[in-house]
N, C-alpha and C. Protein backbone atom coordinates (compact mmCIF):
# COMPACT_ATOMS: atom_id res chain seq x y z
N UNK A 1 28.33 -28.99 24.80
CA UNK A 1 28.57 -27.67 24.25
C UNK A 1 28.43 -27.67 22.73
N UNK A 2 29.11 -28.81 21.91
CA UNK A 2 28.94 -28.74 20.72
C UNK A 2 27.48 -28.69 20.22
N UNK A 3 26.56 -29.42 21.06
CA UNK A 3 24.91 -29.66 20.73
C UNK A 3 24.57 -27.91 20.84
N UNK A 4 24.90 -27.72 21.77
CA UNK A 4 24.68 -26.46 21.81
C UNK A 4 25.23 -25.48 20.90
N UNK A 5 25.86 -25.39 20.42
CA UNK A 5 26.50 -24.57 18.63
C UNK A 5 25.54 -24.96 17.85
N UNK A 6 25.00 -25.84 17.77
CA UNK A 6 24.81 -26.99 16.69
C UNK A 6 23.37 -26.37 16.76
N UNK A 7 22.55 -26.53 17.72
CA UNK A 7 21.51 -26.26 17.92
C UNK A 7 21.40 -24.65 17.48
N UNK A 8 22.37 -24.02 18.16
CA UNK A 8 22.15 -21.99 17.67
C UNK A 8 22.32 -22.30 16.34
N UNK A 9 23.26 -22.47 15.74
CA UNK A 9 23.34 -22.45 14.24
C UNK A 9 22.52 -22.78 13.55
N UNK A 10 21.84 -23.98 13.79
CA UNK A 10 20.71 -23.91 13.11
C UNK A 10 19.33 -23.60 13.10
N UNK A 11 18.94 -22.74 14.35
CA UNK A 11 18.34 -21.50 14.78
C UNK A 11 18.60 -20.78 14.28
N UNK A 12 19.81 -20.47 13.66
CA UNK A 12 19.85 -19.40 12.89
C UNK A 12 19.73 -18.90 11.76
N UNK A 13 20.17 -20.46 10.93
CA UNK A 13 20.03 -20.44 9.45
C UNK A 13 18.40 -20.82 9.32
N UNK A 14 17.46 -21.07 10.74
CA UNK A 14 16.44 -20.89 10.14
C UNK A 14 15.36 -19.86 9.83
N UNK A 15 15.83 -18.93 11.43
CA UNK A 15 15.87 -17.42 11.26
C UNK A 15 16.31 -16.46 9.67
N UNK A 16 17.37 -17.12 9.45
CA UNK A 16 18.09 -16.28 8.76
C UNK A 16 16.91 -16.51 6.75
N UNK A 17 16.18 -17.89 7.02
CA UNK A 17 15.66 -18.20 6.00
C UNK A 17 14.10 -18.06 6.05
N UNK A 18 13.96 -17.42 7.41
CA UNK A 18 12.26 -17.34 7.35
C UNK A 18 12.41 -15.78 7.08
N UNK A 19 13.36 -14.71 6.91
CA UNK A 19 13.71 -13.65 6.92
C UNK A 19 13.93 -13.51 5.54
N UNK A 20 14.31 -14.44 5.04
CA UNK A 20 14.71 -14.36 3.47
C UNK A 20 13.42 -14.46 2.71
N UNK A 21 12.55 -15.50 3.48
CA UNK A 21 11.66 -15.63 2.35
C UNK A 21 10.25 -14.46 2.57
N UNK A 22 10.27 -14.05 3.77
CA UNK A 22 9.51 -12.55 3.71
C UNK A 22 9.99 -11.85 3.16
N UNK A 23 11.22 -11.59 3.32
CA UNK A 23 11.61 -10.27 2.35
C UNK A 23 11.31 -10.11 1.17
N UNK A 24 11.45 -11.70 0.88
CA UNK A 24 11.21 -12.14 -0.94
C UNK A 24 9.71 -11.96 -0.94
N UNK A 25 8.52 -11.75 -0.48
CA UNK A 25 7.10 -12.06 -0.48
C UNK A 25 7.54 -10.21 -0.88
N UNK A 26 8.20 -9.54 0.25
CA UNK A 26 7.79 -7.96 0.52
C UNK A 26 7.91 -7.56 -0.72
N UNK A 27 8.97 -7.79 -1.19
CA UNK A 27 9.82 -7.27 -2.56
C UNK A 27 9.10 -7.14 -3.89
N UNK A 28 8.48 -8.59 -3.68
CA UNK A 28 7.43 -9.15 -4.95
C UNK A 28 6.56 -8.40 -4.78
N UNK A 29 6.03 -7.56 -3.55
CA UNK A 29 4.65 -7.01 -3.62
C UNK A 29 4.67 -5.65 -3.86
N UNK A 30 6.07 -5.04 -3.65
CA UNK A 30 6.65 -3.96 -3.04
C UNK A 30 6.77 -3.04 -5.11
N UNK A 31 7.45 -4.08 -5.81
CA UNK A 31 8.02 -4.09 -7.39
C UNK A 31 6.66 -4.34 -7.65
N UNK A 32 5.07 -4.43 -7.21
CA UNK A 32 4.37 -4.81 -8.13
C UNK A 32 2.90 -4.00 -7.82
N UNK A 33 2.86 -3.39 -6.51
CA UNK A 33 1.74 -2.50 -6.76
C UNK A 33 2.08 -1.11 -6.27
N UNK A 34 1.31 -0.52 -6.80
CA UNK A 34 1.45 1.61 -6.54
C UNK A 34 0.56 1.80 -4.99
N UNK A 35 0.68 2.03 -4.02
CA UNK A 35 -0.15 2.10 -3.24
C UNK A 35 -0.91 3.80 -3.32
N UNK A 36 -2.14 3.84 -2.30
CA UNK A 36 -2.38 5.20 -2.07
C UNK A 36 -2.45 5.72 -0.47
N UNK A 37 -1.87 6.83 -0.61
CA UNK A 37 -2.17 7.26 0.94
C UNK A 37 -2.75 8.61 0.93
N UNK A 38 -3.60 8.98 1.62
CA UNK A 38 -4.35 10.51 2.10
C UNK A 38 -3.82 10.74 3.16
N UNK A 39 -3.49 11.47 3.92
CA UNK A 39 -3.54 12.02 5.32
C UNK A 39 -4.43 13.30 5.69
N UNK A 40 -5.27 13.18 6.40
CA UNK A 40 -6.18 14.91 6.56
C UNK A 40 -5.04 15.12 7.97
N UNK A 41 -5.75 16.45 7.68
CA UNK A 41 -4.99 17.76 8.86
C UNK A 41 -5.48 17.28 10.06
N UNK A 42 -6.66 16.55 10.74
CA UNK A 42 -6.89 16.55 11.86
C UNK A 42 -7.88 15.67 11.52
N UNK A 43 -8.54 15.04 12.94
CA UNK A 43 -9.51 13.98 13.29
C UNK A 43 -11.09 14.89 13.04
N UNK A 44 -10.88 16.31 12.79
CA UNK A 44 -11.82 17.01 12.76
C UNK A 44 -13.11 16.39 12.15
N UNK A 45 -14.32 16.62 12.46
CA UNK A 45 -15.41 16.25 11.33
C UNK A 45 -15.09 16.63 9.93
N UNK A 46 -14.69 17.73 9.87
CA UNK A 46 -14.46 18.87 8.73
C UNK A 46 -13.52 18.31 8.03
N UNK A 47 -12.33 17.84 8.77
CA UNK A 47 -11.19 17.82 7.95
C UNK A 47 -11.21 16.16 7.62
N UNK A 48 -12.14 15.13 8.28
CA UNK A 48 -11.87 13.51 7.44
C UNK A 48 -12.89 14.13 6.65
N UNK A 49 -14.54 14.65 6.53
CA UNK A 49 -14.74 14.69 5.59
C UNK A 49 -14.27 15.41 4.24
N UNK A 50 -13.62 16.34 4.27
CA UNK A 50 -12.82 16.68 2.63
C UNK A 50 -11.74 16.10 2.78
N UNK A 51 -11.25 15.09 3.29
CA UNK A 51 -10.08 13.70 3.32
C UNK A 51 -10.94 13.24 2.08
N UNK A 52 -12.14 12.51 2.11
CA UNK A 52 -13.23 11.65 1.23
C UNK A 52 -13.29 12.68 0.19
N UNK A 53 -13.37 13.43 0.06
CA UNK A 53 -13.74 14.49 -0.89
C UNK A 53 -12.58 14.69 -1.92
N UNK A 54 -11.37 14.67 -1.37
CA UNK A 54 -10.07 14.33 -1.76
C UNK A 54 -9.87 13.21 -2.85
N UNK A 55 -10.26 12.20 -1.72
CA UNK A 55 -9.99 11.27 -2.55
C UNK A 55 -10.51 10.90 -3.88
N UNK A 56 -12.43 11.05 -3.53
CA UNK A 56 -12.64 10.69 -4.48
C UNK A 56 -12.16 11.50 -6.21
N UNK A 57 -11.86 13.30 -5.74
CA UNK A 57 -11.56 13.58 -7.01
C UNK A 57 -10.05 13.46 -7.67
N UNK A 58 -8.83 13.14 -6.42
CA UNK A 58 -7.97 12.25 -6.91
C UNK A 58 -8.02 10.75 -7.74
N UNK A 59 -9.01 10.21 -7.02
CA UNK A 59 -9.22 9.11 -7.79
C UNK A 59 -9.76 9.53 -9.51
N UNK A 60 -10.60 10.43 -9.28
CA UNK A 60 -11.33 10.63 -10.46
C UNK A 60 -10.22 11.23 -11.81
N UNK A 61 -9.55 11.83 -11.15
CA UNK A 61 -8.31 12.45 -11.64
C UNK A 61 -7.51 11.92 -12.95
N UNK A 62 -7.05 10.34 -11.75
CA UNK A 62 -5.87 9.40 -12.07
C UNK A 62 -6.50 7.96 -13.16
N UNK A 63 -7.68 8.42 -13.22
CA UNK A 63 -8.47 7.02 -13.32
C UNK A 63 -7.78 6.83 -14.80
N UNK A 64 -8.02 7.50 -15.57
CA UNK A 64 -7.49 6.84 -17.04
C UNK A 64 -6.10 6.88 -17.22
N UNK A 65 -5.38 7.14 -16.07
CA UNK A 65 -3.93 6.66 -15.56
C UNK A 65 -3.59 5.64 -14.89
N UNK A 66 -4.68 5.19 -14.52
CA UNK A 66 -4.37 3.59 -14.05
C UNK A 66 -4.68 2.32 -15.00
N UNK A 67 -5.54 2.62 -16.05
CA UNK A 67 -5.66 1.46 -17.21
C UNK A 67 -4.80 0.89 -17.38
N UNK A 68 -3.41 1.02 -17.11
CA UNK A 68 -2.31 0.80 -18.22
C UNK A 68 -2.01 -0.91 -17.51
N UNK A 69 -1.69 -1.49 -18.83
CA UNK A 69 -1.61 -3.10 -17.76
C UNK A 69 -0.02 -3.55 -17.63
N UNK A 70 0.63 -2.27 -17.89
CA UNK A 70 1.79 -2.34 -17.66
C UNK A 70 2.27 -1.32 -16.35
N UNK A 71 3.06 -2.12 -15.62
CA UNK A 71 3.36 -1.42 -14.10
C UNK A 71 4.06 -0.20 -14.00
N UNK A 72 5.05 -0.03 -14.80
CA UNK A 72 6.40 0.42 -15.04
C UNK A 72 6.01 1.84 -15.59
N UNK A 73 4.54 1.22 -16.36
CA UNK A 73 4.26 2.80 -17.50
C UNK A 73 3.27 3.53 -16.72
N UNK A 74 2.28 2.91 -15.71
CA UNK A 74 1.42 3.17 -15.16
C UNK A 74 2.57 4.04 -13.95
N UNK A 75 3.95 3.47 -13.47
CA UNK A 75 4.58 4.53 -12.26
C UNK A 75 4.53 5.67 -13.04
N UNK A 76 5.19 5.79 -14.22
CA UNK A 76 5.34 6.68 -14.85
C UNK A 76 4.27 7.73 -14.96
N UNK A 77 3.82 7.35 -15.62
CA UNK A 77 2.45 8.21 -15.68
C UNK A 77 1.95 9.06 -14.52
N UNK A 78 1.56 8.36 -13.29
CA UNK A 78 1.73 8.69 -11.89
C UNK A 78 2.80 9.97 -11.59
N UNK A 79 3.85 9.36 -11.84
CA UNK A 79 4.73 10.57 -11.35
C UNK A 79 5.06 11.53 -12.09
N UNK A 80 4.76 11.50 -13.61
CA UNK A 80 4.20 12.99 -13.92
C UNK A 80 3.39 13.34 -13.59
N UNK A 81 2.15 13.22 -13.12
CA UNK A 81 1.02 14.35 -12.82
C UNK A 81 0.91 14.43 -11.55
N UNK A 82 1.77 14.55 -10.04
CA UNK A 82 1.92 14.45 -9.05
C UNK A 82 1.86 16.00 -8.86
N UNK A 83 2.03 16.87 -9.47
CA UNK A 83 1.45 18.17 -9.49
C UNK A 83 -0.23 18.24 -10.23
N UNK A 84 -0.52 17.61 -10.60
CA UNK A 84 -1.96 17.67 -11.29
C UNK A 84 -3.29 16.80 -9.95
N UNK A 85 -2.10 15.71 -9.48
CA UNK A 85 -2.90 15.19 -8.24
C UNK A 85 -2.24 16.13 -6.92
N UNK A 86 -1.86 17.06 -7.00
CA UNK A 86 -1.37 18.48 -6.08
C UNK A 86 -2.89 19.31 -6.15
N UNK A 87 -3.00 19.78 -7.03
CA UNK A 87 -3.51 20.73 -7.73
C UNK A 87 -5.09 20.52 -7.63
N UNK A 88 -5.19 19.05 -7.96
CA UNK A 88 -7.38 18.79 -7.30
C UNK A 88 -7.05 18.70 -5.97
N UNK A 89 -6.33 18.33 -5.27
CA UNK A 89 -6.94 18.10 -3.75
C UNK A 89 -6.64 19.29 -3.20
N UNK A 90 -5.94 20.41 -3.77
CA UNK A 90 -5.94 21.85 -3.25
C UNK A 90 -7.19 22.55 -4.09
N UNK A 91 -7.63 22.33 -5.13
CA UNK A 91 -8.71 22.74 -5.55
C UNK A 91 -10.06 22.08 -4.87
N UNK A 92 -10.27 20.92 -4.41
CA UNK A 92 -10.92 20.60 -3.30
C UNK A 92 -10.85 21.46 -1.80
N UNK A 93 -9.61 21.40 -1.30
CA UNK A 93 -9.97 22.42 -0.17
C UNK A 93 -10.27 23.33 -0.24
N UNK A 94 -9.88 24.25 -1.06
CA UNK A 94 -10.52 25.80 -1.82
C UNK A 94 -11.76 25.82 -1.73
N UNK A 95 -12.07 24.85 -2.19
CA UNK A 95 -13.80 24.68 -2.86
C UNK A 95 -14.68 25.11 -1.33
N UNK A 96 -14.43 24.06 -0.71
CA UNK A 96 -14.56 23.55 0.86
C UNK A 96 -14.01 24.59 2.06
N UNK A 97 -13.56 25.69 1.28
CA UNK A 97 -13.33 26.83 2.27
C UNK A 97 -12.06 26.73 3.61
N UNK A 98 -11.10 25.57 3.03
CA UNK A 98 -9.75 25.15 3.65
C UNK A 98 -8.63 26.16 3.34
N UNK A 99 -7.80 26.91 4.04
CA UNK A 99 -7.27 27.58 4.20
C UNK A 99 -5.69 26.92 3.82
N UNK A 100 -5.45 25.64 4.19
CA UNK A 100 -4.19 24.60 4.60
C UNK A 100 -3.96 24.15 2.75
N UNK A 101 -3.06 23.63 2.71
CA UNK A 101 -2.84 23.02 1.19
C UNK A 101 -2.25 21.62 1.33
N UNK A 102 -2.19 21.20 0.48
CA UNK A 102 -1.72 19.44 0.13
C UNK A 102 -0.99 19.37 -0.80
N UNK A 103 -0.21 18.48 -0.42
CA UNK A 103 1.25 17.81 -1.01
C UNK A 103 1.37 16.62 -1.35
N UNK A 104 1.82 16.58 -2.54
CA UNK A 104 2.04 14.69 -3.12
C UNK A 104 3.07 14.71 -3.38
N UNK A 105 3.52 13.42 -3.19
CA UNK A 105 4.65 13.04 -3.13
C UNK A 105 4.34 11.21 -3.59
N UNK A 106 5.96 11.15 -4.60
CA UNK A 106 5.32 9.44 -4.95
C UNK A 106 7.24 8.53 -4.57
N UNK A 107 7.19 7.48 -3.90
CA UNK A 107 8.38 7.48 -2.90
C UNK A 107 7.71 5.49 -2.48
N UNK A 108 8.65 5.26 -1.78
CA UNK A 108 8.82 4.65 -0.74
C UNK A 108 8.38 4.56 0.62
N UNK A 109 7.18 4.33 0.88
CA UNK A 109 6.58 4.20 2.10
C UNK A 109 5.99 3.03 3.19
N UNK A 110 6.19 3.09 4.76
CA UNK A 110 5.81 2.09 5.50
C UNK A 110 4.29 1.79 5.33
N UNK A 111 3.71 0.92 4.68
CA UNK A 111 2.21 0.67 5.38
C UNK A 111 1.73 -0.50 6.20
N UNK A 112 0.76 -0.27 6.96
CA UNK A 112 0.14 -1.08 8.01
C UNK A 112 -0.56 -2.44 7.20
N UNK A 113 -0.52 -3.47 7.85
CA UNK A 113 -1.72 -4.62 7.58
C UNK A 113 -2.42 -4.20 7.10
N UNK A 114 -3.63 -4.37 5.62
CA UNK A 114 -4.58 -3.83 4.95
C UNK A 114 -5.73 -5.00 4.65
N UNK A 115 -6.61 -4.98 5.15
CA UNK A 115 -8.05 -5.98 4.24
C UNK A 115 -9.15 -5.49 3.82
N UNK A 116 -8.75 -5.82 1.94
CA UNK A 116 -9.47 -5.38 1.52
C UNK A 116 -10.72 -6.78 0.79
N UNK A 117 -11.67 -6.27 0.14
CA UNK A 117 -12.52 -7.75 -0.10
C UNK A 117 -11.97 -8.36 -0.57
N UNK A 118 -10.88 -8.42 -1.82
CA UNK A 118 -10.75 -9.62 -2.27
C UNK A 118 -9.27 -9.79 -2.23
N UNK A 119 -8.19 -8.93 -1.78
CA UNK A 119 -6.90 -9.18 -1.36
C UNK A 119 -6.74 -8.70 0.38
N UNK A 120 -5.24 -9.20 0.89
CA UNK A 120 -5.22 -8.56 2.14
C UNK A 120 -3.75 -8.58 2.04
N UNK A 121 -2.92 -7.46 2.21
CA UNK A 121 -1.76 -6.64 2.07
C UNK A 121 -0.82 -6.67 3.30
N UNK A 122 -0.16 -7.41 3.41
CA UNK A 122 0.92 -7.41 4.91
C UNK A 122 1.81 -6.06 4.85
N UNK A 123 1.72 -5.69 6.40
CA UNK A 123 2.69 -4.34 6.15
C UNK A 123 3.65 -4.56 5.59
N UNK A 124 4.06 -3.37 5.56
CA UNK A 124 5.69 -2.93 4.98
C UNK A 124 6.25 -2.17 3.92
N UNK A 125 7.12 -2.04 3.64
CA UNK A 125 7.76 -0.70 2.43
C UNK A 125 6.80 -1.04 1.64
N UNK A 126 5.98 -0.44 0.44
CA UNK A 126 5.58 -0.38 -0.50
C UNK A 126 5.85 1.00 -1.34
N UNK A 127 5.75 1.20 -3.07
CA UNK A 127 5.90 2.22 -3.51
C UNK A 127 4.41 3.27 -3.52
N UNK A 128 4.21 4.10 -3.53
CA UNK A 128 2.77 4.62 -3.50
C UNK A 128 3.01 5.91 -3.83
N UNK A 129 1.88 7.03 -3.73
CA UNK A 129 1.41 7.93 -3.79
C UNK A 129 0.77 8.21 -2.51
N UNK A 130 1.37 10.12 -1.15
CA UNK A 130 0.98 10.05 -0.75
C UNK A 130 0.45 11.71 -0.58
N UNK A 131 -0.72 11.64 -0.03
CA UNK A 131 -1.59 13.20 -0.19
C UNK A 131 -1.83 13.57 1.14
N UNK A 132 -0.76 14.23 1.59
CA UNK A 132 -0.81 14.89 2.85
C UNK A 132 -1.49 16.33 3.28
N UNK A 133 -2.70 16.62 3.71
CA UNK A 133 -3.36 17.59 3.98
C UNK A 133 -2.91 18.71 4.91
N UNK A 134 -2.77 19.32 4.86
CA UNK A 134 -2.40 20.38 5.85
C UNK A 134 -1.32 19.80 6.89
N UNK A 135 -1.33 19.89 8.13
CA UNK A 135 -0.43 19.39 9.18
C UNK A 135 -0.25 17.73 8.98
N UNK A 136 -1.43 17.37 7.99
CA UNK A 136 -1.21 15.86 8.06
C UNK A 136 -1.13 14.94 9.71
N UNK A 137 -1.91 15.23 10.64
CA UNK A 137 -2.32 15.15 11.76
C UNK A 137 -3.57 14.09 11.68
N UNK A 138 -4.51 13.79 10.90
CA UNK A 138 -5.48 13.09 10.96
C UNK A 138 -5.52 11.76 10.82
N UNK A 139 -6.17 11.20 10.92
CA UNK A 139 -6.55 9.82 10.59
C UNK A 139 -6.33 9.33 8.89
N UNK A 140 -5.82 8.25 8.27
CA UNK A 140 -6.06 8.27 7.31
C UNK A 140 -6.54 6.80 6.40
N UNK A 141 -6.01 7.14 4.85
CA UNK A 141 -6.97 6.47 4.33
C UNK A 141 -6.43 5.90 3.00
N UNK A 142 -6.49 4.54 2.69
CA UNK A 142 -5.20 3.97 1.91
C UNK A 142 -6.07 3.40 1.05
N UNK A 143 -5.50 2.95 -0.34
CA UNK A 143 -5.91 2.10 -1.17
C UNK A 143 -4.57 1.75 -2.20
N UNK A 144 -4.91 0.77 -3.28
CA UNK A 144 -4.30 0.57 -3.97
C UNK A 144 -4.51 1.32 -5.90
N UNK A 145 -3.25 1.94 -5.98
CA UNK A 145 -3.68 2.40 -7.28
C UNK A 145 -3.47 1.76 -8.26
N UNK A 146 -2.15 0.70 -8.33
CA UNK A 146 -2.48 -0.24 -9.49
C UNK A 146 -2.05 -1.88 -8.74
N UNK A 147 -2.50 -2.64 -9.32
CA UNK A 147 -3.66 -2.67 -10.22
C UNK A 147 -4.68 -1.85 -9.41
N UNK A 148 -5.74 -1.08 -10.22
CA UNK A 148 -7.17 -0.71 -9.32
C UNK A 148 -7.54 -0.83 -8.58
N UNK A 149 -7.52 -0.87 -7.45
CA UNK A 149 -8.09 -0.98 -6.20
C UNK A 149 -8.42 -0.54 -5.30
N UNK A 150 -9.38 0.68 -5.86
CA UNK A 150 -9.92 1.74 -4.70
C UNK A 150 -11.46 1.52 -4.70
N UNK A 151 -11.47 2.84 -4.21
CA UNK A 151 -12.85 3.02 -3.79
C UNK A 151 -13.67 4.21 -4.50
N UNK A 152 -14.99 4.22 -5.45
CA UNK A 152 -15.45 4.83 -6.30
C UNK A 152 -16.05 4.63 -5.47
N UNK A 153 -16.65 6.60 -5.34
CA UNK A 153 -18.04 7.27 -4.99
C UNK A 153 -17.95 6.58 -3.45
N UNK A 154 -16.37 6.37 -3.02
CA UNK A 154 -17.06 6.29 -1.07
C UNK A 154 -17.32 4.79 -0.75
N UNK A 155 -17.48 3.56 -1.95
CA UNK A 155 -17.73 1.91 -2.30
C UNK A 155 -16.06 1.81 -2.19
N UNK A 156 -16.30 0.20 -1.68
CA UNK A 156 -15.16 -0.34 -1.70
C UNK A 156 -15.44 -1.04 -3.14
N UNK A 157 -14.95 -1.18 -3.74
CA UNK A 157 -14.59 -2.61 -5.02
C UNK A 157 -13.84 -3.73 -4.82
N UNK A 158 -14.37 -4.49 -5.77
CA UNK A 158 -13.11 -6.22 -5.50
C UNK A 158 -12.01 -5.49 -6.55
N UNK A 159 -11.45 -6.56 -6.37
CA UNK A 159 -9.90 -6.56 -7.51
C UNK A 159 -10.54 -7.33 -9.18
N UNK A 160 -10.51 -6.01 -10.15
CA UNK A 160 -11.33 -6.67 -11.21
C UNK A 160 -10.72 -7.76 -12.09
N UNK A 161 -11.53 -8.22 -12.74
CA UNK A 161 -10.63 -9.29 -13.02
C UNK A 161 -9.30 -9.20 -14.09
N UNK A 162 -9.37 -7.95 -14.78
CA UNK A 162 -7.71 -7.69 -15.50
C UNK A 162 -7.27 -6.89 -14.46
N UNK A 163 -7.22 -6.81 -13.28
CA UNK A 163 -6.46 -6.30 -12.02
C UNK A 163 -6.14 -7.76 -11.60
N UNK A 164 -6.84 -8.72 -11.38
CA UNK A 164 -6.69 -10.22 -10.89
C UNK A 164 -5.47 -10.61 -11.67
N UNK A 165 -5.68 -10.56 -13.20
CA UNK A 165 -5.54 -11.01 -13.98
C UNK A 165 -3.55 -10.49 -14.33
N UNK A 166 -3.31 -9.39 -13.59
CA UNK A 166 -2.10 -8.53 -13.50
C UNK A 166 -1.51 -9.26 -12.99
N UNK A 167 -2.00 -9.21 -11.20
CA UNK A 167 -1.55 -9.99 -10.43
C UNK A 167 -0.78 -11.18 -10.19
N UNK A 168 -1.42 -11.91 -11.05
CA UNK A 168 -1.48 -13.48 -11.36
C UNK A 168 0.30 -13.24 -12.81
N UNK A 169 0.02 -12.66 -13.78
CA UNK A 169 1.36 -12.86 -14.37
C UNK A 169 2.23 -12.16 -13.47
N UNK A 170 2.27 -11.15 -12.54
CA UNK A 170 3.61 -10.61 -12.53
C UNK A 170 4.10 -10.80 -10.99
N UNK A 171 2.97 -11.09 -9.90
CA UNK A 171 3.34 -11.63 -8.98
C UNK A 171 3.94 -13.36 -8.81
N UNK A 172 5.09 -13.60 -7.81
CA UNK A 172 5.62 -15.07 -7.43
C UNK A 172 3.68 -15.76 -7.43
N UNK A 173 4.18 -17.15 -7.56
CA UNK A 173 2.22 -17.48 -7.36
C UNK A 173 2.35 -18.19 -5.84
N UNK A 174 3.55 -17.84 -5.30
CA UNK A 174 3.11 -18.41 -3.63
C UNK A 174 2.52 -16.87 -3.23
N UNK A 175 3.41 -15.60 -3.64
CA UNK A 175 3.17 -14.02 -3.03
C UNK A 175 1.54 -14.17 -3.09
N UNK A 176 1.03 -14.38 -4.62
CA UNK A 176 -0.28 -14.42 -5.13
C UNK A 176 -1.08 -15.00 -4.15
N UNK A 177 -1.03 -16.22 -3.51
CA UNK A 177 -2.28 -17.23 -2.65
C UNK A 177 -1.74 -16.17 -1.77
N UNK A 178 -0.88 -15.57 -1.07
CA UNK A 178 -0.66 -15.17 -0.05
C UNK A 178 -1.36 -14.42 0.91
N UNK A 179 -1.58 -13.47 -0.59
CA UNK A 179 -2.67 -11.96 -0.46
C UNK A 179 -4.01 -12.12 -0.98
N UNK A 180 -4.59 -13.62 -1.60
CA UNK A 180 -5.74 -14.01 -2.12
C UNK A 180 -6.23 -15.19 -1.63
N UNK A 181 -5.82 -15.61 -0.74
CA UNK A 181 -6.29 -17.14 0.13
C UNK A 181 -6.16 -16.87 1.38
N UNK A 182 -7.34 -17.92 1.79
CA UNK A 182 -7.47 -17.82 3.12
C UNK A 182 -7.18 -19.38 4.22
N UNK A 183 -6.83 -20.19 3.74
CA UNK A 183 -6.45 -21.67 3.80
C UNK A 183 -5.26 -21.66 5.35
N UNK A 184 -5.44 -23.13 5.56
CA UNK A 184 -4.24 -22.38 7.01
C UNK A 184 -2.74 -22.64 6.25
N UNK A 185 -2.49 -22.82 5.47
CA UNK A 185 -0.69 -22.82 4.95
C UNK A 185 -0.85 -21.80 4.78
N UNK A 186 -1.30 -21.23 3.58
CA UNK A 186 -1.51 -19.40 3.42
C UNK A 186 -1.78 -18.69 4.69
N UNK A 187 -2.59 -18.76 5.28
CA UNK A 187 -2.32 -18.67 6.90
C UNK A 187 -1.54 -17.83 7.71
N UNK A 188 -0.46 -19.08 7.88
CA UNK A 188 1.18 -19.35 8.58
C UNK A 188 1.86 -18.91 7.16
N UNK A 189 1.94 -18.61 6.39
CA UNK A 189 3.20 -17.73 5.77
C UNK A 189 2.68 -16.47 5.67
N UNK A 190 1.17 -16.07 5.64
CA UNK A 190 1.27 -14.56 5.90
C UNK A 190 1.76 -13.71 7.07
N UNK A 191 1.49 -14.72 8.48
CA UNK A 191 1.84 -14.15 9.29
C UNK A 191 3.14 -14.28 9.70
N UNK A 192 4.22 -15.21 8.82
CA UNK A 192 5.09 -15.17 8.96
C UNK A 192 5.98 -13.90 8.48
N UNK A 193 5.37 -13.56 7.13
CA UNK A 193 5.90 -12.26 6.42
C UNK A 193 5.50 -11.40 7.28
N UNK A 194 4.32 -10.99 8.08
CA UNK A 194 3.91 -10.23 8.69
C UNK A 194 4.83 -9.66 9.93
N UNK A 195 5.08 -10.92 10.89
CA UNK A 195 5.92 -10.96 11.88
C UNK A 195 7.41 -10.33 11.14
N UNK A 196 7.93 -10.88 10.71
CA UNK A 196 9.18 -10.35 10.08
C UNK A 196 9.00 -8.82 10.02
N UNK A 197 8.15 -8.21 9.37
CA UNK A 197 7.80 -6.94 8.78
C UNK A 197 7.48 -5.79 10.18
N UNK A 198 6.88 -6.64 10.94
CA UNK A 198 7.07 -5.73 12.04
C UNK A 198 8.34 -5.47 13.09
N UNK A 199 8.76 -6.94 12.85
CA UNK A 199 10.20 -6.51 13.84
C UNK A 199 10.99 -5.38 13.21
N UNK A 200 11.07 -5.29 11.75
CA UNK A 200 11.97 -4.82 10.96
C UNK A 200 11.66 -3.00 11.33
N UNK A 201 10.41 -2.77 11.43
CA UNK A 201 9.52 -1.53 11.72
C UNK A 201 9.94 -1.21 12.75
N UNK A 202 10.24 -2.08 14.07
CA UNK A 202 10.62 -2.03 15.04
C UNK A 202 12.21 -1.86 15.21
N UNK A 203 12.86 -2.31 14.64
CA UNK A 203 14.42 -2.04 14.50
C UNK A 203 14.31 -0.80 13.84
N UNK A 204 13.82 -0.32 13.05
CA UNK A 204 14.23 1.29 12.08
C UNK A 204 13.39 1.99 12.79
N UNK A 205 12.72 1.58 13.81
CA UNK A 205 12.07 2.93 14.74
C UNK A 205 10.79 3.62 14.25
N UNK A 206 9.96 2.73 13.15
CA UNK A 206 8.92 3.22 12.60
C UNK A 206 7.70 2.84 13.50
């Protein structure tokens, strides 16, 4: 019986430390990039294409709002003009003969597994920006706003190198290989953060 305590307990404290150290990966990633989210009104032809249409003049919008190589000033910035990134993607549907309007909002949000070319993003809470279209019913469409990491003119881009270069001072440098290597140790701790991140999704009912 005692083997048996002996054995849960330390099942548990190892549970309890593979839990710790995802959280610690989430946190680091969570305090260090702006994400983006679109949502269109429906799966419509109509409505993913002015989703793209959206984006790109949000992007075009925010762009000399994302230079900043500071994180903190770059939220900032962001969440003043959250009526100005209101305001093009309703001036986009206008344009486009959309009847429905869009809403931003900059918050705390769940996102899915992400691969992009030169990082790959394990779900979970991140801070972002999100542009919900009409019923917000459709399919949608994510990127990263700081460091840079979207998509100009409809192209994906790599992570440039003073976006790399962000990364690298302000992320942990295990978080860093995490989301930039592909090796099997990097591997087994992404999917370890990963696994964690979904049970957790799964306990809060997301």
């Amino acid at each position: 019986m005692n083997k048996l305590i002996a054995a849960f307990a330390a099942a548990m404290c190892i549970t309890a430390a593979i839990a710790s150290y995802a959280d610690g990966v989430q946190a680091d990633l969570r305090d260090n990039l702006i994400r983006l989210h679109i949502i269109a009104d429906s799966d419509s032809t109509e409505a993913q294409e002015v989703k793209l249409k959206v984006r790109d003049a949000v992007l075009k919008s925010v762009a000399g709002k994302l230079s900043s190589a500071d994180g903190e000033e770059c939220k900032s910035d962001i969440i003043n003009n959250l009526e100005e990134i209101e305001n093009t993607a309703n001036a986009v549907l206008a344009e486009n003969g959309f009847e429905y309007k869009a809403r931003a909002e900059y918050g705390k949000f769940e996102f899915p597994m992400k691969a992009y070319k030169s990082i790959t993003l394990p779900a979970g809470e991140y801070y972002g920006v999100r542009v919900v279209l009409g019923s917000g019913g459709g399919h949608n469409w994510w990127c990263v706003m700081y460091p840079p990491l979207c998509f100009r003119e409809g192209e994906e881009v790599s992570l440039s190198r003073e976006g790399e270069r962000i990364l690298r001072e302000n992320l942990d440098a295990d978080t860093y290989d995490i989301i930039t290597k592909k090796d099997n140790e990097v591997v087994v701790k992404f999917k370890i953060v990963e696994i964690v991140q979904e049970i957790k999704q799964k306990i809060n009912g997301d």
